[in-house]
C-alpha atoms as a PDB file:
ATOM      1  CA  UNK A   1       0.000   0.000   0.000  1.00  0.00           C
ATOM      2  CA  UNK A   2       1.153   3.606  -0.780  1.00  0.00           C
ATOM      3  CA  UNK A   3       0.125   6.495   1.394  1.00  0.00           C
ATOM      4  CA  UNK A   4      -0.205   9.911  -0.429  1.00  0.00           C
ATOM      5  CA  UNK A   5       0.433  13.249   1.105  1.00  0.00           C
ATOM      6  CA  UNK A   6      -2.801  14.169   0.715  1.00  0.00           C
ATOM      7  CA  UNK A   7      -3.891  10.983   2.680  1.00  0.00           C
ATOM      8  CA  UNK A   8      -4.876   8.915  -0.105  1.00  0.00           C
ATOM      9  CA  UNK A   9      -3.855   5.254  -0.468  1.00  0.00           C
ATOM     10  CA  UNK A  10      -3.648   2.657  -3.269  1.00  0.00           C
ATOM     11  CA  UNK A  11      -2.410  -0.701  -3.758  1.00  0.00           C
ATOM     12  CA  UNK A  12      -0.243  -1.187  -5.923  1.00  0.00           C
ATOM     13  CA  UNK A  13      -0.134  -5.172  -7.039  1.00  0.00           C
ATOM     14  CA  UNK A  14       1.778  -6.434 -10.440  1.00  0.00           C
ATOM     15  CA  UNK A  15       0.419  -5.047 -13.804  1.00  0.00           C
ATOM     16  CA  UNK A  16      -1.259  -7.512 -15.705  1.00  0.00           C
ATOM     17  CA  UNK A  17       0.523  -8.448 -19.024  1.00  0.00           C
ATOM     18  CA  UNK A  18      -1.778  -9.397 -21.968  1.00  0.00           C
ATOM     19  CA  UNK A  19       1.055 -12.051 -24.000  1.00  0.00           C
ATOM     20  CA  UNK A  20      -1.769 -11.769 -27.171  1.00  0.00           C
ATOM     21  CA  UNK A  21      -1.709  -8.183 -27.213  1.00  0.00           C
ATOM     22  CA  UNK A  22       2.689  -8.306 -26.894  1.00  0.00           C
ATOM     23  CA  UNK A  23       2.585 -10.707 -29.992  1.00  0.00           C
ATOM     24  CA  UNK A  24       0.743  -8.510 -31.751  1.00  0.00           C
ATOM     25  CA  UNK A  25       2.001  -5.559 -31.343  1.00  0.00           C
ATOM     26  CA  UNK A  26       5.455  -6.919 -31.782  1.00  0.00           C
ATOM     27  CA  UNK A  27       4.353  -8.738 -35.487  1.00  0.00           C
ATOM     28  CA  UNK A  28       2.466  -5.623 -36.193  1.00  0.00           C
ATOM     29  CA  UNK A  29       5.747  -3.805 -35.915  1.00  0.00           C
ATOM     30  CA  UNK A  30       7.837  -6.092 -37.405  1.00  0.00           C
ATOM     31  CA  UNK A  31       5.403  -5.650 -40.028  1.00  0.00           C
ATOM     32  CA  UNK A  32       5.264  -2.248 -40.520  1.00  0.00           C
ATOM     33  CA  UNK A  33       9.448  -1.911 -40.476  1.00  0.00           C
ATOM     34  CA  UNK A  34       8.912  -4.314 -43.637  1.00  0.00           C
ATOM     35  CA  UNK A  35       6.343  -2.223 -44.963  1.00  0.00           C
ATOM     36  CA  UNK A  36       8.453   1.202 -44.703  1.00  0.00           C
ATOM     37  CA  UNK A  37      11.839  -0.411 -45.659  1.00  0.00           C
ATOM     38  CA  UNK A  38      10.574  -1.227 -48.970  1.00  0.00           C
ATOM     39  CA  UNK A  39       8.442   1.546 -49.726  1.00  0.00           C
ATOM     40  CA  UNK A  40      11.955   3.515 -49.020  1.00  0.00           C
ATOM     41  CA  UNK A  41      13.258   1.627 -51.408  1.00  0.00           C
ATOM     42  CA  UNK A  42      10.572   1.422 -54.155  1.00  0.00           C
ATOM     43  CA  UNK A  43      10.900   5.699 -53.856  1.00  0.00           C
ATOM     44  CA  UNK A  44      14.549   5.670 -53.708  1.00  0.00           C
ATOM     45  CA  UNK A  45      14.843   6.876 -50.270  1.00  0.00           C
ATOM     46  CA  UNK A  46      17.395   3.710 -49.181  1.00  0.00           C
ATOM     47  CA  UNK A  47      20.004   2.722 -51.389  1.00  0.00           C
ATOM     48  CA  UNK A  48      20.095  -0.682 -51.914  1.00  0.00           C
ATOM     49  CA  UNK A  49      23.475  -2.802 -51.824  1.00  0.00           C
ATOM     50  CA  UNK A  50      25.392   0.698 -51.201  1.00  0.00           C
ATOM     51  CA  UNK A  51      25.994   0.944 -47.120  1.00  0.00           C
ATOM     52  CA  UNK A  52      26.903   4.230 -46.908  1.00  0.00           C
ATOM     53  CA  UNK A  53      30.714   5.166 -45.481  1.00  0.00           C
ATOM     54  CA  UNK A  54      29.868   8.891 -44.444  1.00  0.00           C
ATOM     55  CA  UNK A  55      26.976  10.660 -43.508  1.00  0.00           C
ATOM     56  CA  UNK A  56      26.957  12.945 -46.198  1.00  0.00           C
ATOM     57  CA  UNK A  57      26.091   9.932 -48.537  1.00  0.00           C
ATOM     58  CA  UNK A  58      22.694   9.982 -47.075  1.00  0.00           C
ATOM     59  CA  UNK A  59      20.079  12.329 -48.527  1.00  0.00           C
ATOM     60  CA  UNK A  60      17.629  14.113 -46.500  1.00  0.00           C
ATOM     61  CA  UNK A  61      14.918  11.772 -48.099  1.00  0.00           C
ATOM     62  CA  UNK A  62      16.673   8.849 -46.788  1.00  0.00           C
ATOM     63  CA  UNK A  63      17.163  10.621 -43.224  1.00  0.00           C
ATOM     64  CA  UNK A  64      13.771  11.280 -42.791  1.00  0.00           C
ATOM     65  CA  UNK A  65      11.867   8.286 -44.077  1.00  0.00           C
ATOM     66  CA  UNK A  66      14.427   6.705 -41.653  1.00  0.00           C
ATOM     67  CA  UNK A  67      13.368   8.588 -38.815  1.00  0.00           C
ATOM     68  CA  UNK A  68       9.957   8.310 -39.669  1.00  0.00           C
ATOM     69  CA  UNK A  69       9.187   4.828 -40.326  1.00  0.00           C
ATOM     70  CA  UNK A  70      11.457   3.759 -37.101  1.00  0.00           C
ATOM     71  CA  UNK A  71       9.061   5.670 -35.075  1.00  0.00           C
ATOM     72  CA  UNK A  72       5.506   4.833 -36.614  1.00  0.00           C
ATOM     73  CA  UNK A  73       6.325   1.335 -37.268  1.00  0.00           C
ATOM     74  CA  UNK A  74       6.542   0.910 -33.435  1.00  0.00           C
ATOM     75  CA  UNK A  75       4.059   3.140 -32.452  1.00  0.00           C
ATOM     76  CA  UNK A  76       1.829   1.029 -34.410  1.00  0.00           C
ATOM     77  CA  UNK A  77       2.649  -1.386 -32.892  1.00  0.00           C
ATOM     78  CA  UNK A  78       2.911  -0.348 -29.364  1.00  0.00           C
ATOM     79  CA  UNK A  79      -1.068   1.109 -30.264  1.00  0.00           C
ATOM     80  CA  UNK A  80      -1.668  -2.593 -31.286  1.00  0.00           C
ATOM     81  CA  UNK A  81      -0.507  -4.032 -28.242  1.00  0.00           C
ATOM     82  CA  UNK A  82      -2.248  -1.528 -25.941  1.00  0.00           C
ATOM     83  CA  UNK A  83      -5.710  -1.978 -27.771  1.00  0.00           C
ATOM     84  CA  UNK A  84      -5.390  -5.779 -28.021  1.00  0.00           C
ATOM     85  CA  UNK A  85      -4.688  -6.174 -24.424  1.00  0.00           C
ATOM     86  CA  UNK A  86      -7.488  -3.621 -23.219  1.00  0.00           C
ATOM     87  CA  UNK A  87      -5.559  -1.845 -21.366  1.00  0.00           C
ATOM     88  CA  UNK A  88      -7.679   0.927 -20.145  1.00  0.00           C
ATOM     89  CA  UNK A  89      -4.811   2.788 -18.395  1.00  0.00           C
ATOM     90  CA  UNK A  90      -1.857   4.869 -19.647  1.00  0.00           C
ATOM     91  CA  UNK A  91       0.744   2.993 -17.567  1.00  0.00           C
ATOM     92  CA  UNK A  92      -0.336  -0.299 -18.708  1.00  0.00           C
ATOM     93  CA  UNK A  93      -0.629   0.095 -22.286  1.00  0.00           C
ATOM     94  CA  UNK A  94       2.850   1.800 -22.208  1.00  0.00           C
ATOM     95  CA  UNK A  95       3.857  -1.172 -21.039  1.00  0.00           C
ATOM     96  CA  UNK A  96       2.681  -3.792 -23.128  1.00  0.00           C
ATOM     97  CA  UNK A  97       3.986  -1.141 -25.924  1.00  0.00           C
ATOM     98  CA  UNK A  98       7.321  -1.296 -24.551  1.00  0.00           C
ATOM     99  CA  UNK A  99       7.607  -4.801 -24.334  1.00  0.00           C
ATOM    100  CA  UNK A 100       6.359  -5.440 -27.725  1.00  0.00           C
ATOM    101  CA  UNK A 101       9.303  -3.489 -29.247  1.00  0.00           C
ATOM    102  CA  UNK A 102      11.202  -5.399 -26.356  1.00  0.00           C
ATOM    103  CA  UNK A 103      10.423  -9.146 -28.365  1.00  0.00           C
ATOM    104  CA  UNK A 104      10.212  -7.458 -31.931  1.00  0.00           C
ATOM    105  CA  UNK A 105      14.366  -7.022 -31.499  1.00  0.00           C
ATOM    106  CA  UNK A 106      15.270  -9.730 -31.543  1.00  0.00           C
ATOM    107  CA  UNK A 107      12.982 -11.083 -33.840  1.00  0.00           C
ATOM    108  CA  UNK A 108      14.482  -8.345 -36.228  1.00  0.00           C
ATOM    109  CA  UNK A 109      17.994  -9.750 -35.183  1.00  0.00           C
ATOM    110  CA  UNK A 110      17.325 -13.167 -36.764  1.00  0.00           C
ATOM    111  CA  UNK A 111      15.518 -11.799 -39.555  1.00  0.00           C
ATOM    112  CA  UNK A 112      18.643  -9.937 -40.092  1.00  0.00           C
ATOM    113  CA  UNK A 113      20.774 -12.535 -39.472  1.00  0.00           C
ATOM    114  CA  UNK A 114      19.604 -14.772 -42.546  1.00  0.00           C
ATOM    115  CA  UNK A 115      19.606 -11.820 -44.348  1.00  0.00           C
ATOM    116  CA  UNK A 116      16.667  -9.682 -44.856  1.00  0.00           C
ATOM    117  CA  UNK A 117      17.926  -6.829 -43.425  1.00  0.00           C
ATOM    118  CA  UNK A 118      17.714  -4.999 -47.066  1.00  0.00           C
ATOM    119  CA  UNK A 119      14.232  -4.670 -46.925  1.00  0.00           C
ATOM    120  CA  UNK A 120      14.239  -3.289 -44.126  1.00  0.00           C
ATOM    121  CA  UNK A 121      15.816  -0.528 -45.024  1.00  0.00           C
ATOM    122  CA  UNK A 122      19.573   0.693 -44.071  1.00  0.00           C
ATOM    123  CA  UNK A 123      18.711   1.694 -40.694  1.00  0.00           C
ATOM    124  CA  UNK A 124      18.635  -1.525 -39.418  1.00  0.00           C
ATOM    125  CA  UNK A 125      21.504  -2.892 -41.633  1.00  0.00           C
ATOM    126  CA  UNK A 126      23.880  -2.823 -38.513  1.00  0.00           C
ATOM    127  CA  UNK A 127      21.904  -6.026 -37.055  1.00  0.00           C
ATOM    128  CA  UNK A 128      23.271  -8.097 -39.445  1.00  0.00           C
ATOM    129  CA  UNK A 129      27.269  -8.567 -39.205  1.00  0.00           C
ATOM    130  CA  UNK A 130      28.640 -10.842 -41.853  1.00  0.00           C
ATOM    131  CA  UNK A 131      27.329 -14.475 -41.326  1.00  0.00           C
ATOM    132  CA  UNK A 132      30.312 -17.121 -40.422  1.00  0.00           C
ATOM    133  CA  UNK A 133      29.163 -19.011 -43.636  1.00  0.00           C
ATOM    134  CA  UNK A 134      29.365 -15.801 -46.365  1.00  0.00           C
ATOM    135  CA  UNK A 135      33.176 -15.334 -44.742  1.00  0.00           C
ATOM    136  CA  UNK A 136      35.700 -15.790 -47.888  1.00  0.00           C
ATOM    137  CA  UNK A 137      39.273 -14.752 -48.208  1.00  0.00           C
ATOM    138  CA  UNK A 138      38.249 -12.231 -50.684  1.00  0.00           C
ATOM    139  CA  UNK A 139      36.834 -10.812 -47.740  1.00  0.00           C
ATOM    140  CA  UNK A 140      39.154 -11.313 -45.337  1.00  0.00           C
ATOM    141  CA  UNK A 141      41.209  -8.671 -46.945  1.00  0.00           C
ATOM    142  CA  UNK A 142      40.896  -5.313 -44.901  1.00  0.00           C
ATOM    143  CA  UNK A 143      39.276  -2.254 -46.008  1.00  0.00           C
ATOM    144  CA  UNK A 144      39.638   0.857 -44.758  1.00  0.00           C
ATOM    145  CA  UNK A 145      36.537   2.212 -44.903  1.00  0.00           C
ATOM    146  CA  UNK A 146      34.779  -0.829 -43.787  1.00  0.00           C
ATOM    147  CA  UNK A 147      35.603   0.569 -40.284  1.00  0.00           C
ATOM    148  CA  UNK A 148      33.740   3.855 -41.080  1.00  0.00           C
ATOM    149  CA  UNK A 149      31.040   2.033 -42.579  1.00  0.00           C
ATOM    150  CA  UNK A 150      30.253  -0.562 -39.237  1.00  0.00           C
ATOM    151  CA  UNK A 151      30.704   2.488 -36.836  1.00  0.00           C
ATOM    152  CA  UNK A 152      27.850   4.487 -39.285  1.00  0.00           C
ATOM    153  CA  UNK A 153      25.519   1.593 -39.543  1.00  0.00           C
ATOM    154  CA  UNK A 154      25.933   0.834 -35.828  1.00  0.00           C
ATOM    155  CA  UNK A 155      25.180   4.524 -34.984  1.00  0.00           C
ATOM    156  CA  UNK A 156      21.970   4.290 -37.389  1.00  0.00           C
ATOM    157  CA  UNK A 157      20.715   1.084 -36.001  1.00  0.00           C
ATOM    158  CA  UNK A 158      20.941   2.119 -32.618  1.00  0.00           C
ATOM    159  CA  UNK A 159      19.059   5.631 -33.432  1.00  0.00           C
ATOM    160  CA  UNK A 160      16.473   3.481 -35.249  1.00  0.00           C
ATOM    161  CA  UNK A 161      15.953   0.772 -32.723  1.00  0.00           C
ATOM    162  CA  UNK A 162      15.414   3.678 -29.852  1.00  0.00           C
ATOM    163  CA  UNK A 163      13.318   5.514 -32.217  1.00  0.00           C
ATOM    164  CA  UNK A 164      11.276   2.273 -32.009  1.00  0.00           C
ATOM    165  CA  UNK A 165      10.793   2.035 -28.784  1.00  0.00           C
ATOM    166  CA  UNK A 166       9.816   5.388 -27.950  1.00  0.00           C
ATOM    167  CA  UNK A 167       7.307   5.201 -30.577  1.00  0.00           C
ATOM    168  CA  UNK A 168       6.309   1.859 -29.100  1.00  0.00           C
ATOM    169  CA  UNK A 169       5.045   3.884 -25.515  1.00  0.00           C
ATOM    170  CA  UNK A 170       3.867   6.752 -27.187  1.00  0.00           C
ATOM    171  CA  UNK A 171       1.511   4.059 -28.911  1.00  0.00           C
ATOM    172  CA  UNK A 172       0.798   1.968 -26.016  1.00  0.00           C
ATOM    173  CA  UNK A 173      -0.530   5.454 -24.322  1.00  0.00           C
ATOM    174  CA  UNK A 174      -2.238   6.230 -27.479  1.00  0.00           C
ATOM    175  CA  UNK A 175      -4.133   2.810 -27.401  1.00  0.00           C
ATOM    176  CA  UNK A 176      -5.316   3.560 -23.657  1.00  0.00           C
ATOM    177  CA  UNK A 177      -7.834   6.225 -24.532  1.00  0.00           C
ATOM    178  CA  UNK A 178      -6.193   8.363 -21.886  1.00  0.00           C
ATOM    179  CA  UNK A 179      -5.263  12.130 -22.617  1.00  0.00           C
ATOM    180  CA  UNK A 180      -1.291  12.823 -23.450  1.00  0.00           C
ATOM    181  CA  UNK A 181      -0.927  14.971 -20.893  1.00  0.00           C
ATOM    182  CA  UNK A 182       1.951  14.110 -17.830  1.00  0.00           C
ATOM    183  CA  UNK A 183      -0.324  15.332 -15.131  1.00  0.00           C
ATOM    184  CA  UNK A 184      -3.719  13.181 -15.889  1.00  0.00           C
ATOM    185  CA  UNK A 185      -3.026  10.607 -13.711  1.00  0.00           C
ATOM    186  CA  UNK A 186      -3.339  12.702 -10.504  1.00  0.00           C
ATOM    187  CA  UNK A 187      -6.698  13.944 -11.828  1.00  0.00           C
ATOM    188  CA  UNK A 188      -8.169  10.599 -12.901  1.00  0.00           C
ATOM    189  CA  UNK A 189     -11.036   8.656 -10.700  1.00  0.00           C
ATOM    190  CA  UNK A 190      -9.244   5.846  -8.992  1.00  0.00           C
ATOM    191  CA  UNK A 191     -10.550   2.383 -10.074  1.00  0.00           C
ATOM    192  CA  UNK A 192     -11.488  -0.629  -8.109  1.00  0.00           C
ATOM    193  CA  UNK A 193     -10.256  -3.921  -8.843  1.00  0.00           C
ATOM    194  CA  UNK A 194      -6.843  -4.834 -10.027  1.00  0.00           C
ATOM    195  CA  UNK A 195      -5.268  -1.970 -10.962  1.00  0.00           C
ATOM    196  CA  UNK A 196      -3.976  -1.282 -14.487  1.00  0.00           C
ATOM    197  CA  UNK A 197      -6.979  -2.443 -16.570  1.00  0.00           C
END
């Protein structure tokens, strides 16, 4: 039990985790990072086969269908998860939005693995490293900007995959029905019953 200031209590108990609404949201995500990656390529916004070595070989187009499609993907998804689950509170549906991105990673890392990490666009080309099986001694030989290139793609990937998860909250609070504001919660009727639903 938590005591208030005011004199208010709750109890607080464990949040209930809807698995169907995680799976779902975390498909409908994976989905959606499909979806985008090759609609970026079909306009010509990722370059296929070309991983770029700077950052000024990436156009603005490629920047911001990047950005954009990293977060709605997720937030899609995270919106998904929250409305599957029925979560009826902000807190919960952020949650199940979270966690969706959470087991769409490495889901995407596989994916990636066996190599379908070109449709997904180059953003999310640095989780795939070279498989142990594709390793010749043609490519054994070092290049120099090969360096350059991993550090890039790792950068990208990482700005991508955190771009998914923040879209996956804002989702999962968009799913609950609740206003966006920070201070609702302190405002809102208290519920009976087990908490986050």
């Amino acid at each position: 039990m938590v005591t208030y200031g005011d004199g208010a209590s709750d109890v607080h108990g464990p949040w209930p985790l809807s698995w169907s609404g995680v799976w779902v949201g975390a498909l409908a995500g994976i989905a959606l990072v499909l979806i985008f990656g090759l609609v970026g390529i079909a306009i010509g916004a990722h370059r296929v086969g070309h991983p770029f070595g700077t950052w000024h070989d990436v156009s603005f187009l490629a920047l911001a269908w990047s950005v954009f499609s990293a977060f709605i993907a997720f937030a899609v998804g995270g919106w998904v998860a929250g409305r599957v689950a029925g979560a009826r509170r902000s807190e919960t549906a952020m949650l199940h939005g979270s966690i969706a991105w959470l087991v769409a990673v490495p889901i995407l890392m596989v994916l990636a693995s066996v190599g379908a990490s070109a449709y997904f666009g180059t953003w999310y080309g640095g989780l795939a490293g070279t498989p142990a099986w594709a390793t010749t001694a043609a490519a054994a030989v070092q290049d120099p900007n090969a360096a350059l290139a991993a550090r890039n793609a790792a950068l990208a990937t990482v700005t991508a995959l955190l771009l998914g998860l923040v879209g996956g909250v804002i989702g999962g609070w968009m799913g609950s029905g609740e206003p966006m504001t920070f201070t609702y919660y302190r405002t809102r009727p208290v519920r009976s019953g087990t908490g986050g639903w």
